[in-house]
Protein backbone atom coordinates (compact mmCIF):
# COMPACT_ATOMS: atom_id res chain seq x y z
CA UNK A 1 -9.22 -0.39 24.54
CA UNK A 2 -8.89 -0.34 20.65
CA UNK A 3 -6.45 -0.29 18.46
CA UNK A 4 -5.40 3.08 16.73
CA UNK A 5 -6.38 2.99 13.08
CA UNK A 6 -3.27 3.17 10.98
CA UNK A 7 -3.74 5.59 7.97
CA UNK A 8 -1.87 4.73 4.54
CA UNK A 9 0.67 6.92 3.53
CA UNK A 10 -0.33 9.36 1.23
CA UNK A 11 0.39 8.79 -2.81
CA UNK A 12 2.93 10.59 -4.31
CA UNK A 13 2.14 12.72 -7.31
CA UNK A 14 3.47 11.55 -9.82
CA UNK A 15 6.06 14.04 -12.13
CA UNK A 16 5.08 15.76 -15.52
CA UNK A 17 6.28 16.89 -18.18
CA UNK A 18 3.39 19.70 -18.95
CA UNK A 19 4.78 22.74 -20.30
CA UNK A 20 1.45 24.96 -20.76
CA UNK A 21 -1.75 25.60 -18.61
CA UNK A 22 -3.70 23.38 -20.93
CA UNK A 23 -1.48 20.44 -20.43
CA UNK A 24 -1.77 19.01 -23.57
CA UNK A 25 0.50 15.63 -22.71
CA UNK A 26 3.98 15.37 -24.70
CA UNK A 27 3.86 11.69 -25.71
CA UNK A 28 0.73 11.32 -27.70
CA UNK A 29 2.86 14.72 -29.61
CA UNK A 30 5.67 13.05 -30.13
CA UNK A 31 3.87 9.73 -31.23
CA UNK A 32 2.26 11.87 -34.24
CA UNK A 33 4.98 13.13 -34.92
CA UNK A 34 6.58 10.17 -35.52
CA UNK A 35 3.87 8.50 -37.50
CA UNK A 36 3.73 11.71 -39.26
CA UNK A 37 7.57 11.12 -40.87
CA UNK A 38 9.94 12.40 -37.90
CA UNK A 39 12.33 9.79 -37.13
CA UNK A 40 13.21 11.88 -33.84
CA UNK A 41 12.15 14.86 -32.30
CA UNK A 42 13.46 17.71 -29.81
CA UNK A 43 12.40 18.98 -26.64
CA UNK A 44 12.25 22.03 -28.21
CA UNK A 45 10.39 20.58 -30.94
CA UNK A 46 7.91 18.94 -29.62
CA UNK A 47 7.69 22.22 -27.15
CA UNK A 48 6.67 24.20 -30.23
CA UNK A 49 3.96 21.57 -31.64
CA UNK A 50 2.29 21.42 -28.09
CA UNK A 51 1.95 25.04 -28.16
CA UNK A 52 0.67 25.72 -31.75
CA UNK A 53 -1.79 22.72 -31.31
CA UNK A 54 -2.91 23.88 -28.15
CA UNK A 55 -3.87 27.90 -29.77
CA UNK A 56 -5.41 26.30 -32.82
CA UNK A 57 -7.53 23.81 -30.56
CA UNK A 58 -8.39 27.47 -28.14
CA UNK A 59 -9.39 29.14 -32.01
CA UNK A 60 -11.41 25.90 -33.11
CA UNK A 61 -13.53 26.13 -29.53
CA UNK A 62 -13.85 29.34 -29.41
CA UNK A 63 -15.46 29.62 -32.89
CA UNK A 64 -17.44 26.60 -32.16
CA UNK A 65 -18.61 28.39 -28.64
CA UNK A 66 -19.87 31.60 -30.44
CA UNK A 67 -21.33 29.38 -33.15
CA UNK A 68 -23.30 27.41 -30.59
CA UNK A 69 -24.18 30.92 -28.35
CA UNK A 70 -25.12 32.06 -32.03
CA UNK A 71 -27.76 28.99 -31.89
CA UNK A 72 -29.20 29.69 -28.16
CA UNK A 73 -27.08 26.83 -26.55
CA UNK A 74 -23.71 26.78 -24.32
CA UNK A 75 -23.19 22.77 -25.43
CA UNK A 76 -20.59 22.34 -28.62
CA UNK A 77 -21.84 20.46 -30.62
CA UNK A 78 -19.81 18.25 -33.68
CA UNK A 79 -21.85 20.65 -36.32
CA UNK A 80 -20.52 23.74 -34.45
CA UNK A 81 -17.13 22.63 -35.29
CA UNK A 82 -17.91 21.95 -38.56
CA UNK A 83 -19.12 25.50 -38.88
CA UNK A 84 -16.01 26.66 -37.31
C-alpha cells in the first residue's frame, strides 16, 4: 500500500500597504521623495503623492492610447508618449 502524499502548506500572502486599485507601491514613493529633498515623509503624505502620480500616469496613457488608436494600432508606443 503507498504512502499518502503529504501536500505543503499553503504560502501566506504576504501584507500590503496598497492604498489605490492601481497599487502603485509606497516605498519606491517615499524613496523619491527623499532623494527629491524630504528628509521624512507622512503617511498622509506619501498617500497624496501615490494618488496624484497614479491620475497623471492614467492622463499620460490615456493620451498615448488615443494617440496610438489615432495611428491604427492598440500597442503604446515611446513616440505616443512623446506626443502625449
Amino acid at each position: 500500500m503507498p504512502k499518502p502524499v503529504k501536500k505543503a502548506p499553503a504560502k501566506k500572502k504576504a501584507k500590503t500597504n496598497r492604498i489605490s486599485a492601481f497599487d502603485l507601491p509606497i516605498a519606491p514613493v517615499i524613496r523619491i521623495a527623499k532623494n527629491s529633498g524630504a528628509e521624512r515623509i507622512s503617511m498622509d503624505g506619501t498617500k497624496a503623492i501615490v494618488a496624484k502620480t497614479e491620475k497623471y500616469i492614467a492622463s499620460v496613457a490615456r493620451g498615448a492610447a488615443n494617440a496610438a488608436a489615432s495611428e491604427g494600432r492598440k500597442t503604446i508606443k515611446a513616440g505616443d508618449v512623446e506626443k502625449y
